[in-house]
PDB file of N, CA and C in Angstrom:
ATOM      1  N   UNK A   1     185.269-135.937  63.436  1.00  0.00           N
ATOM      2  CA  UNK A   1     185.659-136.382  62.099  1.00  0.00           C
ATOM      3  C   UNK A   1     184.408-136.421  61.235  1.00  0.00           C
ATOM      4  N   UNK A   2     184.585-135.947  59.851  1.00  0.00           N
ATOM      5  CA  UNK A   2     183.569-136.055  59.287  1.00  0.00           C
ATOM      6  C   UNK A   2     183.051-137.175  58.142  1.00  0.00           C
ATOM      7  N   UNK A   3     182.730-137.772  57.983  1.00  0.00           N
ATOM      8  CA  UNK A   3     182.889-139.436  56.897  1.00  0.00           C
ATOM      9  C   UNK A   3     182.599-138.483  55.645  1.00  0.00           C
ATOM     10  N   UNK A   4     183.823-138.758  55.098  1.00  0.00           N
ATOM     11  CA  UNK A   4     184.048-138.763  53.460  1.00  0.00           C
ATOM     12  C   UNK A   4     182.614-139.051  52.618  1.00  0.00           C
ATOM     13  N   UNK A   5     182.720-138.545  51.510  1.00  0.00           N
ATOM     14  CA  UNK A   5     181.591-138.574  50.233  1.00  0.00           C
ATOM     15  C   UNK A   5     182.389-138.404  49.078  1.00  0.00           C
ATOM     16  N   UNK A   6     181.595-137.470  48.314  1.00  0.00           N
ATOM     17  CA  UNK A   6     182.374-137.633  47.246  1.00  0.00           C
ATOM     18  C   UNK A   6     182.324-135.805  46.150  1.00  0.00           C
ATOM     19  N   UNK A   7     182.705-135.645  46.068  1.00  0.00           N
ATOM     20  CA  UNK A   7     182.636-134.014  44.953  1.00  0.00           C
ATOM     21  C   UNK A   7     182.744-134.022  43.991  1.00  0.00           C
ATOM     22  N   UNK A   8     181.479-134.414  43.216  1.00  0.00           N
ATOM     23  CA  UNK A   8     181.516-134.363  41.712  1.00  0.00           C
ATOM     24  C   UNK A   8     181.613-136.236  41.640  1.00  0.00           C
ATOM     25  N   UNK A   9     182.783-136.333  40.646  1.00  0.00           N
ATOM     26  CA  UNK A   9     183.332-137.960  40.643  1.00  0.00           C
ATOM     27  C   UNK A   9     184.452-137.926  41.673  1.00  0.00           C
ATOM     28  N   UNK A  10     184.748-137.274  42.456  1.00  0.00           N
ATOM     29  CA  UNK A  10     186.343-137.313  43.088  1.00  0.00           C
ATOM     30  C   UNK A  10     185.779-137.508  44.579  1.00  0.00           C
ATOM     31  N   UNK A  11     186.428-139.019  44.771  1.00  0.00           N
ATOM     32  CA  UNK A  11     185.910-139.295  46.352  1.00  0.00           C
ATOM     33  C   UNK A  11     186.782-138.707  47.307  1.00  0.00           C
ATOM     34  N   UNK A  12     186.212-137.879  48.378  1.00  0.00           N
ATOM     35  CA  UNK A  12     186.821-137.025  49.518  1.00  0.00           C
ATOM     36  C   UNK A  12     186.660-137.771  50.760  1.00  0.00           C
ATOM     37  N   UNK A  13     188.179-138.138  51.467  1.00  0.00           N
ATOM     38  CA  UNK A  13     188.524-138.478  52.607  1.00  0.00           C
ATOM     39  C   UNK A  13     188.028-138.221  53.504  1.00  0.00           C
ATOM     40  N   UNK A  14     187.561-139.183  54.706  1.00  0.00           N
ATOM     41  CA  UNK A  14     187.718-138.388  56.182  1.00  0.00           C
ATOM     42  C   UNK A  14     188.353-137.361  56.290  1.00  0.00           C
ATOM     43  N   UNK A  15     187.922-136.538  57.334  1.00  0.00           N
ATOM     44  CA  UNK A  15     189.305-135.437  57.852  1.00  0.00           C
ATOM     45  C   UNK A  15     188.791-134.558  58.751  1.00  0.00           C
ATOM     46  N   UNK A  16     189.628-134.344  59.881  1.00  0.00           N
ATOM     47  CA  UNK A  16     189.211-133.981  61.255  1.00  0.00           C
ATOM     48  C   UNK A  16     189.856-132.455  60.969  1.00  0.00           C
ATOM     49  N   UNK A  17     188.807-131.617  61.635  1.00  0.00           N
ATOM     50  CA  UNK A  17     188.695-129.948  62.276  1.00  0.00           C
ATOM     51  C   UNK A  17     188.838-129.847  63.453  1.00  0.00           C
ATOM     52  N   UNK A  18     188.316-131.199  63.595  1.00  0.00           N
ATOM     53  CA  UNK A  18     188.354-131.014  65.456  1.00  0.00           C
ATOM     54  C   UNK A  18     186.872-130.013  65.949  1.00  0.00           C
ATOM     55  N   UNK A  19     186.550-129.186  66.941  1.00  0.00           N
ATOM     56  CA  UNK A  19     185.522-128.694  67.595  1.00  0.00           C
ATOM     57  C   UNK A  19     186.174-127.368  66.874  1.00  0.00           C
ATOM     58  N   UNK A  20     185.342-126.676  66.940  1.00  0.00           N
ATOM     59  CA  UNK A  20     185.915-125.296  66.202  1.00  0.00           C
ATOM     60  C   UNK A  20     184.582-124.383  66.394  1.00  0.00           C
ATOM     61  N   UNK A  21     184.602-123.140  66.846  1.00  0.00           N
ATOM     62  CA  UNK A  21     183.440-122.120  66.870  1.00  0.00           C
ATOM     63  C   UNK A  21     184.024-121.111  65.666  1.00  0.00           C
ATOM     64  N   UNK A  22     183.038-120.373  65.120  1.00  0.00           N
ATOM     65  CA  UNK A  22     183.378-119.272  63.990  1.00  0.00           C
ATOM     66  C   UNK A  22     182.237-118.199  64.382  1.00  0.00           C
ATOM     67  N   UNK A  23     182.634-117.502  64.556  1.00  0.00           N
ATOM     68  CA  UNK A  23     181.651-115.935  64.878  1.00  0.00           C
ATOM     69  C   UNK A  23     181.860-114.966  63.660  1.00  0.00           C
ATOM     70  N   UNK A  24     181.030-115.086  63.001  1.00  0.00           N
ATOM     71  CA  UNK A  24     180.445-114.274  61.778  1.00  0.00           C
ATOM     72  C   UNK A  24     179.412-113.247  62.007  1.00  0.00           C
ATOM     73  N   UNK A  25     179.856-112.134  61.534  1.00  0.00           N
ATOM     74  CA  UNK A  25     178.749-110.908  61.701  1.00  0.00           C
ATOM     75  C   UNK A  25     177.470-110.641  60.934  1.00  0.00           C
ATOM     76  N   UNK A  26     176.844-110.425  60.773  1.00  0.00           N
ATOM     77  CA  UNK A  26     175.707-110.897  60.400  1.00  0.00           C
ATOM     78  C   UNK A  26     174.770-109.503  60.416  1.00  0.00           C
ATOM     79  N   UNK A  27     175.312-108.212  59.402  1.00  0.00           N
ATOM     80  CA  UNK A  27     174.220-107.629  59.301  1.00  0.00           C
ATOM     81  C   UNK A  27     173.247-107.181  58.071  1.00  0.00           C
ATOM     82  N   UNK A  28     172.389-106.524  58.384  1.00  0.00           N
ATOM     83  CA  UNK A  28     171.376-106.459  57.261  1.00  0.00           C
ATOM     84  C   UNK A  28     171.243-107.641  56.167  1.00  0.00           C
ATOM     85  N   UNK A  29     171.037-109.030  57.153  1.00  0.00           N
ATOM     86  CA  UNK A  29     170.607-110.089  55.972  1.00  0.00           C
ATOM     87  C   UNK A  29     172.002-110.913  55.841  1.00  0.00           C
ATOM     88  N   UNK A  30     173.072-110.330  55.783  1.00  0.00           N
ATOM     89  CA  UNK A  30     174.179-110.657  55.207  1.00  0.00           C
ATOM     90  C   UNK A  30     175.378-111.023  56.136  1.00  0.00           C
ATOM     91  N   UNK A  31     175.775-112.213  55.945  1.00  0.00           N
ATOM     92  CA  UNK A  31     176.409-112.731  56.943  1.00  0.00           C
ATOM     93  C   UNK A  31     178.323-112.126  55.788  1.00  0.00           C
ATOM     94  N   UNK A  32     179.102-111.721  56.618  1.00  0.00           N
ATOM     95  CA  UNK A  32     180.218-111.960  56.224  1.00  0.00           C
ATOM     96  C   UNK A  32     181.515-112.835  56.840  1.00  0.00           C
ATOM     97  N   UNK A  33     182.160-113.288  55.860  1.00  0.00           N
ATOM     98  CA  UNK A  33     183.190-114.364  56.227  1.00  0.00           C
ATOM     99  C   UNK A  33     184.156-113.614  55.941  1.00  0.00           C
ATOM    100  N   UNK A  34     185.197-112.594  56.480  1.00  0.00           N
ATOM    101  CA  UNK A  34     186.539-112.246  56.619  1.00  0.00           C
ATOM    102  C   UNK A  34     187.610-112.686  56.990  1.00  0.00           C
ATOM    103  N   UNK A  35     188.538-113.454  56.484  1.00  0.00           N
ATOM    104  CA  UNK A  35     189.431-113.649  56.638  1.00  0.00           C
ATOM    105  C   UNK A  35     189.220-115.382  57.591  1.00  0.00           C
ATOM    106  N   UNK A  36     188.164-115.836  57.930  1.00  0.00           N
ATOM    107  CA  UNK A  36     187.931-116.673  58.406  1.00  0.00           C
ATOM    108  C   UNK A  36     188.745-118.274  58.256  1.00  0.00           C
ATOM    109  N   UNK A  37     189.512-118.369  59.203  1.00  0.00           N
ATOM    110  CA  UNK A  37     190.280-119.829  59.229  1.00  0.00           C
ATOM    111  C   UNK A  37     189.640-120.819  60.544  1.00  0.00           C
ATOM    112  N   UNK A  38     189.782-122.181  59.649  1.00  0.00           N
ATOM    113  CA  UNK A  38     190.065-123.009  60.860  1.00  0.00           C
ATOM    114  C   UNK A  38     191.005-123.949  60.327  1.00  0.00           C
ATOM    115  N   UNK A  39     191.859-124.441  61.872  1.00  0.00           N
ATOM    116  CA  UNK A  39     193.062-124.967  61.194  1.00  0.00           C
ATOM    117  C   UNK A  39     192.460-127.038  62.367  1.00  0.00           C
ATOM    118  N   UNK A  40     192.978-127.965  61.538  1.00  0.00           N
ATOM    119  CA  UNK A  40     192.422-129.220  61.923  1.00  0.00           C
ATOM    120  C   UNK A  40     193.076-130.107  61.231  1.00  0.00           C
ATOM    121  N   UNK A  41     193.714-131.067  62.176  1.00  0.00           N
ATOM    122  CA  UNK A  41     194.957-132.339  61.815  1.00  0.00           C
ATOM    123  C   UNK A  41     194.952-132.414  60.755  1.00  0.00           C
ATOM    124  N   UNK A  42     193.862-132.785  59.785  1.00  0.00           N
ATOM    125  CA  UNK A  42     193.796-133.162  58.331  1.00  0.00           C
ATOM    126  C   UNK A  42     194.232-131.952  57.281  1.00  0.00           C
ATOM    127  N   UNK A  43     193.331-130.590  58.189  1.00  0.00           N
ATOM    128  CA  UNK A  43     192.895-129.738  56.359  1.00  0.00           C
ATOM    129  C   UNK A  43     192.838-128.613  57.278  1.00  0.00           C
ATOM    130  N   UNK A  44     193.516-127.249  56.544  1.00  0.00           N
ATOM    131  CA  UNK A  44     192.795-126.213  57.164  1.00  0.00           C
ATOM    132  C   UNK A  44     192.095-125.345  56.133  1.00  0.00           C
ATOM    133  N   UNK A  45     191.259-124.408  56.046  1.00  0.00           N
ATOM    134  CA  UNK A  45     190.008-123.879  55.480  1.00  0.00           C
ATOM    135  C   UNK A  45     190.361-122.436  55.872  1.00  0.00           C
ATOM    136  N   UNK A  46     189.955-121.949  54.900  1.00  0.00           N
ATOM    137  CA  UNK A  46     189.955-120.269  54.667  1.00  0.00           C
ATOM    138  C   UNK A  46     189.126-120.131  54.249  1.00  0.00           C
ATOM    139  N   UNK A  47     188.062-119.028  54.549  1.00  0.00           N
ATOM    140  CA  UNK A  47     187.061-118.483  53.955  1.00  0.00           C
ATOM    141  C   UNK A  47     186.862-116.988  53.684  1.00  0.00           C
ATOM    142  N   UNK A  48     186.311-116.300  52.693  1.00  0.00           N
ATOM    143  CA  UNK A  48     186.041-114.935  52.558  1.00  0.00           C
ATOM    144  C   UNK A  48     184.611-115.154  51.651  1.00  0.00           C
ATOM    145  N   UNK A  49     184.085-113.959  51.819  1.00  0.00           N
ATOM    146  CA  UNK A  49     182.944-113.283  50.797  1.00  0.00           C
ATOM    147  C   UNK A  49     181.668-113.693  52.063  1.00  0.00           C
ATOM    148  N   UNK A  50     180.401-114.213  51.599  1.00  0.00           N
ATOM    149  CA  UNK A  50     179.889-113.774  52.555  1.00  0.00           C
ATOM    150  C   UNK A  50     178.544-114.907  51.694  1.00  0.00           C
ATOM    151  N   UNK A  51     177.374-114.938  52.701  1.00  0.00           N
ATOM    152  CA  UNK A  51     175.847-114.965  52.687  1.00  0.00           C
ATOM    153  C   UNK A  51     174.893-114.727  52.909  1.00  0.00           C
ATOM    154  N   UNK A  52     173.941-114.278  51.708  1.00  0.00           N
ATOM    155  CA  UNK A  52     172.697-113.044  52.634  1.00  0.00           C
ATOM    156  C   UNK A  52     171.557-114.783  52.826  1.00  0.00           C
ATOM    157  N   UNK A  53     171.417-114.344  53.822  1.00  0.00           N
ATOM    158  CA  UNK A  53     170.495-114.819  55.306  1.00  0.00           C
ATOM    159  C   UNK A  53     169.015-114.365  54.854  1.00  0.00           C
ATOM    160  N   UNK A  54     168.517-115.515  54.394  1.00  0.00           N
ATOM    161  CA  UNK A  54     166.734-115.368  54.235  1.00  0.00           C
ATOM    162  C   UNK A  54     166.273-115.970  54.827  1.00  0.00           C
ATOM    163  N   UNK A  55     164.629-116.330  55.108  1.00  0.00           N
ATOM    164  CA  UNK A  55     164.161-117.146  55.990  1.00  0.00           C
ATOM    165  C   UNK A  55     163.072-117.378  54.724  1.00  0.00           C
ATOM    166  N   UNK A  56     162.583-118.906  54.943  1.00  0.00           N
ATOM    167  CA  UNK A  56     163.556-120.253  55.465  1.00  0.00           C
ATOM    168  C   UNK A  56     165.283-119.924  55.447  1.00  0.00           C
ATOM    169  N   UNK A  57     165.885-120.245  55.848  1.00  0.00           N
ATOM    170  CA  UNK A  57     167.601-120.307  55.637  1.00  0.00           C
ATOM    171  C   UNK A  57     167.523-121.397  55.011  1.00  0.00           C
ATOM    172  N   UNK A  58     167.386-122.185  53.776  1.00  0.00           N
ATOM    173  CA  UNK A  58     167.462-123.195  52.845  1.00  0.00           C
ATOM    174  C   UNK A  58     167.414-121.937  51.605  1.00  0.00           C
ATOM    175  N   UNK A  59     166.786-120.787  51.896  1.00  0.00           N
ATOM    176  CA  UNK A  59     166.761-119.962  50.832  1.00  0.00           C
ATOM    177  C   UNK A  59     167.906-119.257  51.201  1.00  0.00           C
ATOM    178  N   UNK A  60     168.800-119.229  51.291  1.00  0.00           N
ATOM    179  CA  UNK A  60     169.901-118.324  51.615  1.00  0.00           C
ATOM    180  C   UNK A  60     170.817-118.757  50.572  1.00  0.00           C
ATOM    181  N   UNK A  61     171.581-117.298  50.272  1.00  0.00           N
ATOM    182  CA  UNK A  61     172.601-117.348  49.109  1.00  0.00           C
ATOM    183  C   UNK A  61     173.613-117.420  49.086  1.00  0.00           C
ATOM    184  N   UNK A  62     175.037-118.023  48.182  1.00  0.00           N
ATOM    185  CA  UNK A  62     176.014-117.900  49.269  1.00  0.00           C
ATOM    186  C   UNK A  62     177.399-117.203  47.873  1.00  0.00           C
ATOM    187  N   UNK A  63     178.056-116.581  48.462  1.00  0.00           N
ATOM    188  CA  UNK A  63     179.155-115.926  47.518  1.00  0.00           C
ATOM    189  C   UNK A  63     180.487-116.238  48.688  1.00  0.00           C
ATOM    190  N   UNK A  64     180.974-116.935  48.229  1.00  0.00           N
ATOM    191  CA  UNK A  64     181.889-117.344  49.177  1.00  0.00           C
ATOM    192  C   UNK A  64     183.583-118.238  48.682  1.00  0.00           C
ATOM    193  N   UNK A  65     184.480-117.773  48.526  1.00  0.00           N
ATOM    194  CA  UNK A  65     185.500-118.176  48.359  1.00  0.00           C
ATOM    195  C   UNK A  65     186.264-119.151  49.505  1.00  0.00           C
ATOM    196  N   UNK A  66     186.589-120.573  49.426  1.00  0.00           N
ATOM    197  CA  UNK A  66     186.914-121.250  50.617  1.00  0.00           C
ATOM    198  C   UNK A  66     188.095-121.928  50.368  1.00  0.00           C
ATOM    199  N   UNK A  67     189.119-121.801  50.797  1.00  0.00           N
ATOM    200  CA  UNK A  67     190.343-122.620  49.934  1.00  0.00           C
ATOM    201  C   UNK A  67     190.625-123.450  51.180  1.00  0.00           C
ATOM    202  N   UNK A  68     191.048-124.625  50.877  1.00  0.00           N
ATOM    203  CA  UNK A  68     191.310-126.232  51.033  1.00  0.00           C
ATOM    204  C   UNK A  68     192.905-126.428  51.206  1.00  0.00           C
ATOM    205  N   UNK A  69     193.517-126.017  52.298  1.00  0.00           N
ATOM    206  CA  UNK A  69     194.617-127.027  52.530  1.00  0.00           C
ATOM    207  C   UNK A  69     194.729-128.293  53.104  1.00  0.00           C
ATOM    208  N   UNK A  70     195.225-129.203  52.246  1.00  0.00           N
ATOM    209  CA  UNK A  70     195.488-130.950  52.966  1.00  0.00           C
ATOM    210  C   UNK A  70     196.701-130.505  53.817  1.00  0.00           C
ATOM    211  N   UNK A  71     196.975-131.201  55.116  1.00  0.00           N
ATOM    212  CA  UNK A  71     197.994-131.187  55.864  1.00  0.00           C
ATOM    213  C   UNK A  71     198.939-132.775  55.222  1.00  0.00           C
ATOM    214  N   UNK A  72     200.071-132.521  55.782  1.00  0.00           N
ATOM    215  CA  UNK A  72     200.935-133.917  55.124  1.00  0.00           C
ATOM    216  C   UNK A  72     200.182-135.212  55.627  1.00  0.00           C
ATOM    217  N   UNK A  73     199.746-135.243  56.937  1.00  0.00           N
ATOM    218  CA  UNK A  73     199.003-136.314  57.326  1.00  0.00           C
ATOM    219  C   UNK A  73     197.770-137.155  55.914  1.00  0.00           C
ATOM    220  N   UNK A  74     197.015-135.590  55.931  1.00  0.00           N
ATOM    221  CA  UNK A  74     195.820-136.291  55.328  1.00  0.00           C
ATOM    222  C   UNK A  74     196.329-136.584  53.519  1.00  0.00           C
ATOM    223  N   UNK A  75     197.629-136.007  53.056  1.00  0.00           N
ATOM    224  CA  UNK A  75     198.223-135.978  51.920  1.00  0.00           C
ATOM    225  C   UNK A  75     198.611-137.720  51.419  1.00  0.00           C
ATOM    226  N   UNK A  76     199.270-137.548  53.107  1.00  0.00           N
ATOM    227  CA  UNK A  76     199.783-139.399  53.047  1.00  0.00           C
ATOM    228  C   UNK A  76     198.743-140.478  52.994  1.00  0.00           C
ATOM    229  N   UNK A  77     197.882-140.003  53.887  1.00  0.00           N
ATOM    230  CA  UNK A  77     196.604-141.432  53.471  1.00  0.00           C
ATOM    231  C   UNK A  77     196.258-141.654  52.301  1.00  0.00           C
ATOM    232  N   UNK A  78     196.004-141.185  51.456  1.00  0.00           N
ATOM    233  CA  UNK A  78     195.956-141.510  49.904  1.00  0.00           C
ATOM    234  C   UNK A  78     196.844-141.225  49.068  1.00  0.00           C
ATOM    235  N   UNK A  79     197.258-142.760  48.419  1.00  0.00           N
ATOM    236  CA  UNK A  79     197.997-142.441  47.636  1.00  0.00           C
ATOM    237  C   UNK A  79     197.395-141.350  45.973  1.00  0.00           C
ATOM    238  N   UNK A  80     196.313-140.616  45.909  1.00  0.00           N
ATOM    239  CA  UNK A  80     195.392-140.830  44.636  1.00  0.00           C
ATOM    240  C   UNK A  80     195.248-138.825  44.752  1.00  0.00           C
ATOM    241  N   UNK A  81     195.589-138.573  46.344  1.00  0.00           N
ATOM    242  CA  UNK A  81     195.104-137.117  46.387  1.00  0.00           C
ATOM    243  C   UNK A  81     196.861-136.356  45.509  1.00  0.00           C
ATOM    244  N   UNK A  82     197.756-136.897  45.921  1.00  0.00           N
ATOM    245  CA  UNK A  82     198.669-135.715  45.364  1.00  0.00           C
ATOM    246  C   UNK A  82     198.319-135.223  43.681  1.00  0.00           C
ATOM    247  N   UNK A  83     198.336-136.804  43.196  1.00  0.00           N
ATOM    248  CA  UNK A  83     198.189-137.039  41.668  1.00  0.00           C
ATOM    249  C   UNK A  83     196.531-135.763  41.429  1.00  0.00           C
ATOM    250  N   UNK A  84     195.699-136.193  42.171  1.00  0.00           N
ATOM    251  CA  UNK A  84     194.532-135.650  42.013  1.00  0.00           C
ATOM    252  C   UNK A  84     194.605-134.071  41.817  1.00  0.00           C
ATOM    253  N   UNK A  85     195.221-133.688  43.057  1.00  0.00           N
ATOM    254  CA  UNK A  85     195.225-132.026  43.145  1.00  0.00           C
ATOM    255  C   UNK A  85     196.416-131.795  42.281  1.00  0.00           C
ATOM    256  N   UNK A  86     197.305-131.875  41.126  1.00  0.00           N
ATOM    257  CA  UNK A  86     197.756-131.432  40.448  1.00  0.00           C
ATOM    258  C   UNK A  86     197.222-131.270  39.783  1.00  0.00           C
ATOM    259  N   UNK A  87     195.585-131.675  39.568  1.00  0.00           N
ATOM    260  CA  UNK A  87     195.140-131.152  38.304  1.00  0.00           C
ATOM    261  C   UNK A  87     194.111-129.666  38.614  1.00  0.00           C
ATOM    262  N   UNK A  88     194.444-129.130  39.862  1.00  0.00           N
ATOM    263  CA  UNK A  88     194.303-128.152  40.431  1.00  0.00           C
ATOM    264  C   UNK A  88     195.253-126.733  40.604  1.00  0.00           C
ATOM    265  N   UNK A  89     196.196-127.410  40.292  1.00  0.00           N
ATOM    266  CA  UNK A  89     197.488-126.420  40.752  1.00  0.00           C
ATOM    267  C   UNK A  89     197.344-125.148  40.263  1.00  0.00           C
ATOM    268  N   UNK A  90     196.198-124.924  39.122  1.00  0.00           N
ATOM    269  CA  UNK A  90     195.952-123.484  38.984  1.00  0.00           C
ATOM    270  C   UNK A  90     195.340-122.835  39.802  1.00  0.00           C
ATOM    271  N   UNK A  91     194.504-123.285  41.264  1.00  0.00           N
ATOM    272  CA  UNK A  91     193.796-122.326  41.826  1.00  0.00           C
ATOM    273  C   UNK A  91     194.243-122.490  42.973  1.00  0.00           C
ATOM    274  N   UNK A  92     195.888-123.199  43.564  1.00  0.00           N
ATOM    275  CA  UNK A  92     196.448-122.844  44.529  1.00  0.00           C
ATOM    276  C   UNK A  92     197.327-121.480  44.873  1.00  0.00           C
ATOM    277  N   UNK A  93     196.920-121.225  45.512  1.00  0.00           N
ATOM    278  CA  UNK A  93     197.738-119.868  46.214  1.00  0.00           C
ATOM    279  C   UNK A  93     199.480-120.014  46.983  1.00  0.00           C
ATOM    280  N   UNK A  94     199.714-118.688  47.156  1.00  0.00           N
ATOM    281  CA  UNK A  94     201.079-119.182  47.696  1.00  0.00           C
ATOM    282  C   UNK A  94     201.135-119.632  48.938  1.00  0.00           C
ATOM    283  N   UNK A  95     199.637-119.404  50.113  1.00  0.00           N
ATOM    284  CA  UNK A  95     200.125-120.192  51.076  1.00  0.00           C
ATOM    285  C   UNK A  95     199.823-121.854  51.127  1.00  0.00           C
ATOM    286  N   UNK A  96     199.139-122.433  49.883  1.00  0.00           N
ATOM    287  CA  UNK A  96     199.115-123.644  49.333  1.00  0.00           C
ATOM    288  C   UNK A  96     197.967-123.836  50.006  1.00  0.00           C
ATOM    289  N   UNK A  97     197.236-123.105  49.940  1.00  0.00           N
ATOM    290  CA  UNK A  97     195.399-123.202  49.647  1.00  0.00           C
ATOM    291  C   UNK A  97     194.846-123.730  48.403  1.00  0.00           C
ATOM    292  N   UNK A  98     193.915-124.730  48.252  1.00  0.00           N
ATOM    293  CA  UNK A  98     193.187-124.829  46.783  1.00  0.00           C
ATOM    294  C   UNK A  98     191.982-124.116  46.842  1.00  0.00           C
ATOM    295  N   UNK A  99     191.646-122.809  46.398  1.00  0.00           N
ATOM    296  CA  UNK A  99     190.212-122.327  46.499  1.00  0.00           C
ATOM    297  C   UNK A  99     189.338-122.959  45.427  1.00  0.00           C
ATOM    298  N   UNK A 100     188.219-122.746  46.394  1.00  0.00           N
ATOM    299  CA  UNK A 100     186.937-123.352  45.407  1.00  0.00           C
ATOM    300  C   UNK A 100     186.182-122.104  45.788  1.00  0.00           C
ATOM    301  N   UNK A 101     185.390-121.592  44.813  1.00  0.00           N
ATOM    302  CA  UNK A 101     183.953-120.984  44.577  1.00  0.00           C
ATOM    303  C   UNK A 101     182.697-121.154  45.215  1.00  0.00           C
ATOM    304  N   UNK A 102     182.160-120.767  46.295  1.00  0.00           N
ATOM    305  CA  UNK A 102     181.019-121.506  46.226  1.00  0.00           C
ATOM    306  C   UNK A 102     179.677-120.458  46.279  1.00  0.00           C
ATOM    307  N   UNK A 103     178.975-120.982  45.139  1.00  0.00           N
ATOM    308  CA  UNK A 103     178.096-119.685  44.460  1.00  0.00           C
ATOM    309  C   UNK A 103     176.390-120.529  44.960  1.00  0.00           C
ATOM    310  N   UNK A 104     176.002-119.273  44.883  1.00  0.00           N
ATOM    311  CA  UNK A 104     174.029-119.897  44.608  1.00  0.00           C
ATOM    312  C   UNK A 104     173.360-120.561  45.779  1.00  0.00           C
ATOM    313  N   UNK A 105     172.357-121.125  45.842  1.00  0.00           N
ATOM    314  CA  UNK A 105     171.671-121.447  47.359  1.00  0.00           C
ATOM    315  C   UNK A 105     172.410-122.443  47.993  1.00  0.00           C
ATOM    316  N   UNK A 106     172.218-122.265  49.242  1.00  0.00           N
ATOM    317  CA  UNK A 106     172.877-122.861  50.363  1.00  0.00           C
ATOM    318  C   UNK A 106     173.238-124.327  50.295  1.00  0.00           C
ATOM    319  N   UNK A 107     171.588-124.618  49.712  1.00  0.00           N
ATOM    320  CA  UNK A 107     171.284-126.739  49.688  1.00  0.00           C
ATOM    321  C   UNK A 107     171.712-126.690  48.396  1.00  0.00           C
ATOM    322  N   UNK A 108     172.305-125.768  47.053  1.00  0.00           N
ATOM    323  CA  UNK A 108     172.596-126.709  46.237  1.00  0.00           C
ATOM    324  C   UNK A 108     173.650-125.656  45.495  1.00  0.00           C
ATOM    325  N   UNK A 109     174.744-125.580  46.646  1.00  0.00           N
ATOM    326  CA  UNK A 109     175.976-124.569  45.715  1.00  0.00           C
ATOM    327  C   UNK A 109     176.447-125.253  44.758  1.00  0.00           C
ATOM    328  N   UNK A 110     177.089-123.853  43.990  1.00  0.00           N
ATOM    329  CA  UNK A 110     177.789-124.756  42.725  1.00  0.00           C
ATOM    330  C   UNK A 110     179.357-124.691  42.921  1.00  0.00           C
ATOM    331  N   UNK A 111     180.400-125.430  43.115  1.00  0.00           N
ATOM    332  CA  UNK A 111     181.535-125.721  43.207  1.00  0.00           C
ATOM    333  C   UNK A 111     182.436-124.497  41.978  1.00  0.00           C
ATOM    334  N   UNK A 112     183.442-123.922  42.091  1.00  0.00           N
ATOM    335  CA  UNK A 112     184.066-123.910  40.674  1.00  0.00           C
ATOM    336  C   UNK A 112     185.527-123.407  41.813  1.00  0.00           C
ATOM    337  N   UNK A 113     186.476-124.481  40.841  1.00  0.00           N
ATOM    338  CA  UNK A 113     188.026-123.869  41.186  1.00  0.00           C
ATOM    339  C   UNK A 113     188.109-122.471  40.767  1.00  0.00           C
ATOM    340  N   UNK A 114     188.650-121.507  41.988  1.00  0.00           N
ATOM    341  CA  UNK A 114     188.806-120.255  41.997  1.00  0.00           C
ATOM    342  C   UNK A 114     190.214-120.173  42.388  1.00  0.00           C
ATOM    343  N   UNK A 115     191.211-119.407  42.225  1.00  0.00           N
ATOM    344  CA  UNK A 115     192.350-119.055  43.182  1.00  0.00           C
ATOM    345  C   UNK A 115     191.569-118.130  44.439  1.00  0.00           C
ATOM    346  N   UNK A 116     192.224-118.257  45.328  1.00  0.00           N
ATOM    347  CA  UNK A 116     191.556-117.259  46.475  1.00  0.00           C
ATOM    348  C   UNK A 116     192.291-115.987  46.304  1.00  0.00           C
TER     349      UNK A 116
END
């Protein structure tokens, strides 16, 4: 489980993945994320696009589309998330993913609602 923080002003819940491995290919610099899921009691995660791999890896870049499903579980613990993600409903998809954007170096991406 991972302890909640916060994104932006909007405080984000616990929510379990559980153990999960992801094998990403990784050539010339550039790591790609295809089609990449993990699915976990709370939330499952989709990823595409990719990151080129510099050294230090704090310098690494990231172009990466990741969409955010809440499962009903983690929907029900707060009463504050349904209300919340309607103000999202433009960058859900039809399998009821919320994509987010995530652009620029590794330690300090920049967030932006994307549809995936």
């Amino acid at each position: 489980i991972e302890k909640g923080g916060k994104m932006g002003m909007i405080p984000v819940p616990e929510r379990a993945l559980g153990d999960r491995k992801v094998e990403v290919p990784i050539q010339d610099g550039k790591a790609d994320f295809k089609g990449v899921k993990l699915a976990g009691t709370d939330l499952e995660v989709a990823m595409d696009g990719n990151m080129l791999v510099l050294w230090p890896v704090a310098r690494s870049t990231l172009n990466l589309t990741v969409g955010l499903k809440p499962t009903e579980k983690l929907l029900g613990s707060d009463p504050l998330l349904r209300p919340i993600l309607k103000n999202f409903e433009f960058a859900k998809d039809n399998e009821g993913f919320y994509g987010v954007g995530l652009t620029g170096n590794i330690l300090h991406p920049r967030p932006t609602p994307r549809r995936r």
